[in-house]
Protein backbone atom coordinates (compact mmCIF):
# COMPACT_ATOMS: atom_id res chain seq x y z
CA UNK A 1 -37.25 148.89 53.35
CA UNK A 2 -36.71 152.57 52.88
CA UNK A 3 -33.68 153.54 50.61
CA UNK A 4 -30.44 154.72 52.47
CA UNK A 5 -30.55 158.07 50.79
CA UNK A 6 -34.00 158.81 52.03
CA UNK A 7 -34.73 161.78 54.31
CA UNK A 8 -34.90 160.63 57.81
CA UNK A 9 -38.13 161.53 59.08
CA UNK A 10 -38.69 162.22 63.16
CA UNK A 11 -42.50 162.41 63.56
CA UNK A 12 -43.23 163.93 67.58
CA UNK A 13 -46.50 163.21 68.96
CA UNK A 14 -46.97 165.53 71.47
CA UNK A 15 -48.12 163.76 74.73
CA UNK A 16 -49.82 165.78 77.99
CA UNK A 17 -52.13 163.13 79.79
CA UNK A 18 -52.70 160.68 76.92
CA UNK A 19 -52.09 157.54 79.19
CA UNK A 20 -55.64 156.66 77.66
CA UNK A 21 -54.93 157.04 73.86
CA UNK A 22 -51.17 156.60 73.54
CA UNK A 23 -50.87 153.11 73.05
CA UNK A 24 -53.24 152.22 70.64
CA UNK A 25 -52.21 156.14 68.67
CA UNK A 26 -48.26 155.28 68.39
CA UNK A 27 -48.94 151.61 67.47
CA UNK A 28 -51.22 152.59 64.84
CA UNK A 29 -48.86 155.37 63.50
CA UNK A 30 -46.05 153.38 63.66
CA UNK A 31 -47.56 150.58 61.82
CA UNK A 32 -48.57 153.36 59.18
CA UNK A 33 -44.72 154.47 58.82
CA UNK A 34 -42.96 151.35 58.41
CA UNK A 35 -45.78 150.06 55.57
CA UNK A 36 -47.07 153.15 53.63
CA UNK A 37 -43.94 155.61 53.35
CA UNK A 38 -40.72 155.36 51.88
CA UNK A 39 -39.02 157.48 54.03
CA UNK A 40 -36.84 156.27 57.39
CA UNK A 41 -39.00 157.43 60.21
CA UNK A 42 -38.60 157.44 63.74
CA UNK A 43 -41.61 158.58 66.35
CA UNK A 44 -40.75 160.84 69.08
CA UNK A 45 -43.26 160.94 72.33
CA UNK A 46 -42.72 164.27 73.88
CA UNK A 47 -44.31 164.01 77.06
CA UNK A 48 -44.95 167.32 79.31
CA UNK A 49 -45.95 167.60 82.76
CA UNK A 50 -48.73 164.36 82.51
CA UNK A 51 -50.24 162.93 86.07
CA UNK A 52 -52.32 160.36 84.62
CA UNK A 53 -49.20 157.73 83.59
CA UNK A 54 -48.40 159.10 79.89
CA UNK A 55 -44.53 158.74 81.18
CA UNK A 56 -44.76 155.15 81.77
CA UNK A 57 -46.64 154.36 78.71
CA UNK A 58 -44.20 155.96 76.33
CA UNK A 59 -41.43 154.28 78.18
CA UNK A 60 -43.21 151.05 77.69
CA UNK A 61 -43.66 152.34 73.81
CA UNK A 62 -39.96 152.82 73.54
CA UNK A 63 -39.00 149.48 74.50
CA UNK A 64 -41.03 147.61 72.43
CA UNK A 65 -40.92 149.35 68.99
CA UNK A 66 -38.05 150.39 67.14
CA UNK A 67 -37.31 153.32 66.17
CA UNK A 68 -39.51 154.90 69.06
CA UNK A 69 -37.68 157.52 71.53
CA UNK A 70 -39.25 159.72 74.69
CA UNK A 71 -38.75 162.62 75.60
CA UNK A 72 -40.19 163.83 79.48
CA UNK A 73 -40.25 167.40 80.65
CA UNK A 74 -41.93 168.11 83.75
CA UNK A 75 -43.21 171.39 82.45
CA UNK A 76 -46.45 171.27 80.87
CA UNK A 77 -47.07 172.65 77.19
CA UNK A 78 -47.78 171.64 73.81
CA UNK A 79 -45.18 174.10 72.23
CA UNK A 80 -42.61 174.02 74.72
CA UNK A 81 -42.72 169.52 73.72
CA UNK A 82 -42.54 170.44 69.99
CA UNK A 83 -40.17 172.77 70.30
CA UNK A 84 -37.56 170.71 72.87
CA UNK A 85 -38.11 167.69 70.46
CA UNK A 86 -37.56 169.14 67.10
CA UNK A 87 -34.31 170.98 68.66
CA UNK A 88 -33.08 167.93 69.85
CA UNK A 89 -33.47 165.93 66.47
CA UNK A 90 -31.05 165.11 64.02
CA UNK A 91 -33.68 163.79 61.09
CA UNK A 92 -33.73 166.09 58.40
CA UNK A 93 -37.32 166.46 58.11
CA UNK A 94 -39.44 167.13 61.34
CA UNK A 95 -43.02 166.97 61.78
CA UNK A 96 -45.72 166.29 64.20
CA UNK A 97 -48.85 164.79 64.60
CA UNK A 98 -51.38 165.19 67.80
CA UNK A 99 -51.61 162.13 70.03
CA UNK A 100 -55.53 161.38 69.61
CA UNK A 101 -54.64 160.96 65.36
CA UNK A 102 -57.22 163.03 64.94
CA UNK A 103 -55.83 163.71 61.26
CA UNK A 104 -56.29 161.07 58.98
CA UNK A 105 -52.96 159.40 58.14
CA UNK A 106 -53.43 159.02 54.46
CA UNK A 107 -52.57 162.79 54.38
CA UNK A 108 -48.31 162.31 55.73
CA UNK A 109 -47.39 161.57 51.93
CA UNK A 110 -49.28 165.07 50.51
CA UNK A 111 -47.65 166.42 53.72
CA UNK A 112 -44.16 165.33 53.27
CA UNK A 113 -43.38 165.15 49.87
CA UNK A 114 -43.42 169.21 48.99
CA UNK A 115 -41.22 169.48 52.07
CA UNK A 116 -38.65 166.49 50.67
CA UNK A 117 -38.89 167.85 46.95
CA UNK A 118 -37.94 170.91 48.18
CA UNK A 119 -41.05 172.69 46.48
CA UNK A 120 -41.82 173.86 50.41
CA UNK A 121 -39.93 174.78 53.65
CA UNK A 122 -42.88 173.91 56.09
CA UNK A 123 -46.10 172.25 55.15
CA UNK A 124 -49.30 171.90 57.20
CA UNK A 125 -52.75 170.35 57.01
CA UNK A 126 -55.69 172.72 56.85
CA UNK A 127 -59.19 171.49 57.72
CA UNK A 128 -60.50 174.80 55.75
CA UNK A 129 -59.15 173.72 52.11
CA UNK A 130 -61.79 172.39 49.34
CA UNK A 131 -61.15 168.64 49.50
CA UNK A 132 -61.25 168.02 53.60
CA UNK A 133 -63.03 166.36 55.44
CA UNK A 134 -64.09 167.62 58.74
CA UNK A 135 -66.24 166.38 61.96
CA UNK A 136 -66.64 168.50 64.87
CA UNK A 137 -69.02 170.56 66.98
CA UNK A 138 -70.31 173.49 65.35
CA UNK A 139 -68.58 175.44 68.43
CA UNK A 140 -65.23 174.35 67.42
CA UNK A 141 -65.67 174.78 63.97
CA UNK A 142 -66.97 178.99 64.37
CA UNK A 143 -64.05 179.61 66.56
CA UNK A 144 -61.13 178.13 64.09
CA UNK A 145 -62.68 180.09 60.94
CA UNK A 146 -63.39 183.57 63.45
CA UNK A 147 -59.65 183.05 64.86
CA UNK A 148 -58.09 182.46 61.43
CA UNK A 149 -60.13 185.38 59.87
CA UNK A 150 -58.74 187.13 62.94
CA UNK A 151 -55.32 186.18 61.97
CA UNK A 152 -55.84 187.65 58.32
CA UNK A 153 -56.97 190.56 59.35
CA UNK A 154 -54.65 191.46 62.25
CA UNK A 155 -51.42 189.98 60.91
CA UNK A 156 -52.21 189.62 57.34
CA UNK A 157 -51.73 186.25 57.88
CA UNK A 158 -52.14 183.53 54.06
CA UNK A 159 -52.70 180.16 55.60
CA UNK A 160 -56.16 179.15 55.95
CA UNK A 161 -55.12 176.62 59.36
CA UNK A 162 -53.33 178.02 62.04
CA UNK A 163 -54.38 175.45 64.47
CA UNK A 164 -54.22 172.24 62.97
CA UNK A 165 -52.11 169.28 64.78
CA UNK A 166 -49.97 168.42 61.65
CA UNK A 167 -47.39 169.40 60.17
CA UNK A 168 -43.71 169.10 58.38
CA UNK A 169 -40.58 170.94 57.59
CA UNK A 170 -36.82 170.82 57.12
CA UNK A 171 -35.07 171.21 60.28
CA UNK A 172 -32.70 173.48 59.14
CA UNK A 173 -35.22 175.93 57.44
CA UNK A 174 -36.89 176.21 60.62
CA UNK A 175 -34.16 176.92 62.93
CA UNK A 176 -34.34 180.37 62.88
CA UNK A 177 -37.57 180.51 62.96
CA UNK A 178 -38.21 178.70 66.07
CA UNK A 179 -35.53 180.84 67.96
CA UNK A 180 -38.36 183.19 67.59
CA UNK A 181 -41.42 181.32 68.98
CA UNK A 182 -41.91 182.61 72.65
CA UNK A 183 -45.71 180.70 72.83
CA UNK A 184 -45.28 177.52 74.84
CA UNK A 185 -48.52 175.92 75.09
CA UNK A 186 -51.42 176.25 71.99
CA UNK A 187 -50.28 179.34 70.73
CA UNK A 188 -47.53 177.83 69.35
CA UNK A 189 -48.19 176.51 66.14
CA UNK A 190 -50.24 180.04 65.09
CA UNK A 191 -46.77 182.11 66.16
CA UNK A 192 -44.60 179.34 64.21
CA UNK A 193 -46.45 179.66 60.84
CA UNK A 194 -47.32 184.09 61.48
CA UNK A 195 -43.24 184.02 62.23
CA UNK A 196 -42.42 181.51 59.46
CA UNK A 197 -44.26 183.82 57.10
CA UNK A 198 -42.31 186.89 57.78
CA UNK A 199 -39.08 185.07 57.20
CA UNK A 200 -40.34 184.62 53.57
CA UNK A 201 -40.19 180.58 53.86
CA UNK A 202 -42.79 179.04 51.75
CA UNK A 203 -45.57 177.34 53.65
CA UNK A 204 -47.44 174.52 51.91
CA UNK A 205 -51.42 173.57 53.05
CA UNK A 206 -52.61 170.35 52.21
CA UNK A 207 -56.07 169.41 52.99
CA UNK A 208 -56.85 166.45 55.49
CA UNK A 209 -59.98 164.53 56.97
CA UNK A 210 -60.45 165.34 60.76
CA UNK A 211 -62.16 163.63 63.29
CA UNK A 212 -62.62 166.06 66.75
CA UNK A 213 -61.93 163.98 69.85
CA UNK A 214 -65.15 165.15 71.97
CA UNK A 215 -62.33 164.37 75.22
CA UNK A 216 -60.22 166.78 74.43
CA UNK A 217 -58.49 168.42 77.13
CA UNK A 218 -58.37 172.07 75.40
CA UNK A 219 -60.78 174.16 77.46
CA UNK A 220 -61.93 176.53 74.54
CA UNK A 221 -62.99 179.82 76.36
CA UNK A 222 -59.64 180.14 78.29
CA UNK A 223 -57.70 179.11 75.23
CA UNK A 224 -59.78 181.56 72.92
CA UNK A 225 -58.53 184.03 75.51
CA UNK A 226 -55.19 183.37 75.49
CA UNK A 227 -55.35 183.44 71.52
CA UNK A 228 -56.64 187.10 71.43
CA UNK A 229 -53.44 188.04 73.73
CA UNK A 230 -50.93 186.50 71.34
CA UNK A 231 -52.54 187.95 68.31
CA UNK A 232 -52.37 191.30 69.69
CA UNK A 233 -48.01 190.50 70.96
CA UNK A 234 -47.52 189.76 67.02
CA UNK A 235 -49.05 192.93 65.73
CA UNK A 236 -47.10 195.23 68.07
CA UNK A 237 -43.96 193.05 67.05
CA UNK A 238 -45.06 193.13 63.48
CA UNK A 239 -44.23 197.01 63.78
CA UNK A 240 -40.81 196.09 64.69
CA UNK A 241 -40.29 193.27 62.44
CA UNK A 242 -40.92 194.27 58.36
CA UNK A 243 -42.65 191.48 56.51
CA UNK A 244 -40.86 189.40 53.69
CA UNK A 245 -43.04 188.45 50.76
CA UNK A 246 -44.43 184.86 50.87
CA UNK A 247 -47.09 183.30 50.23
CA UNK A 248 -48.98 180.01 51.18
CA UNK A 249 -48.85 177.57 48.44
CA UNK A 250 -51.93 175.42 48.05
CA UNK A 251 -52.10 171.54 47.05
């Protein structure tokens, strides 16, 4: 059992058609929780806009496991989810995890514990540190490192992962910060850490194992796209906006 002066944790797996996975992903990660970490967790299934039954599942989820909540918006989009369920939280710590666990779990202590010391106001896993572990299709893998080499050239961006499905901070911390997001569906995690960045918050990268789930719904020309637009909002607003110093801190 946890201690009582533990940081409550509220992990959100975001949830858009997932009837498939969602079951078996929440059981597994809620197993995890309760047995390997010492913090008091709870799971939140933010479900947008799914058609395939996603709603009903997490329902079912929340009715038989403690400590499991839902969360249903009929819009659709990955940020708009995160962003509804880490504003309606009142865990200290907030983080999230994509609903295929695609991340290995063995990585939530190395994620949490920079962001619970203190050391850290958001951390995130990177699949592009020395010490991960990544499979995927060579496709995939050129467009992350050309969008992230994008991102440090355009925006002068210091975090090696803008993309990846996983991350932590202190609620608080990132208030502010997410007042500023306007990105609603993928976009959102790049604009949270490019945005987090200028506030001068310090944003920790911990390397994970990855496993690419070949169904993923992310159509990747479309989405590339759709990067290139954002990327180009954030410079002109980077001309508005001076930069704080900050740095990404590496495990």
């Amino acid at each position: 059992m946890p201690p009582s002066t533990a940081p409550r944790v509220d992990v959100v797996v975001p949830a858009y058609n997932e009837a498939g996975v969602l079951r078996s992903s929440v059981r597994t990660l809620h197993a995890y929780l309760a047995s390997e970490l010492s913090y008091r967790c709870v799971i939140t299934i933010a479900e947008s806009g799914s058609t395939d039954g996603t709603a009903a599942v997490a329902a079912d989820l929340a009715r038989r496991l403690e400590g499991v909540r839902v969360l249903s918006d009929p819009a659709r989009g990955r940020g708009l989810a995160l962003r509804n369920a880490w504003a309606s939280s009142d865990a200290e710590v907030v983080a999230y995890i994509d609903a295929d666990l695609s991340i290995g779990l063995e990585a939530f202590r190395s994620l949490l514990a920079p962001v619970v010391a203190g050391r850290a106001d958001l951390s995130v896993g990177s699949r592009h540190l020395a010490g991960s572990n990544v499979v995927r299709s060579l496709h995939r893998a050129f467009l992350s490192r050309s969008l992230n080499l994008l991102l440090r050239v355009a925006l002068g961006a210091r975090f090696t992962d803008a993309q990846c499905g996983f991350k932590a901070g202190r609620r608080e911390t990132l208030a502010p910060v997410m007042a500023e997001v306007r990105a609603d569906h993928w976009f959102f995690d790049t604009e949270l850490l490019v945005l987090a960045q200028r506030h001068g918050l310090r944003i920790h990268e911990v390397p994970v194992d990855c496993l690419d789930d070949p169904r993923s719904s992310v159509d990747v020309v479309p989405t590339a796209v759709g990067f290139l637009r954002e990327i180009v909002r954030l410079a002109r607003d980077r001309r508005s906006r001076p930069a704080t110093r900050a740095g990404a801190i590496r495990a």
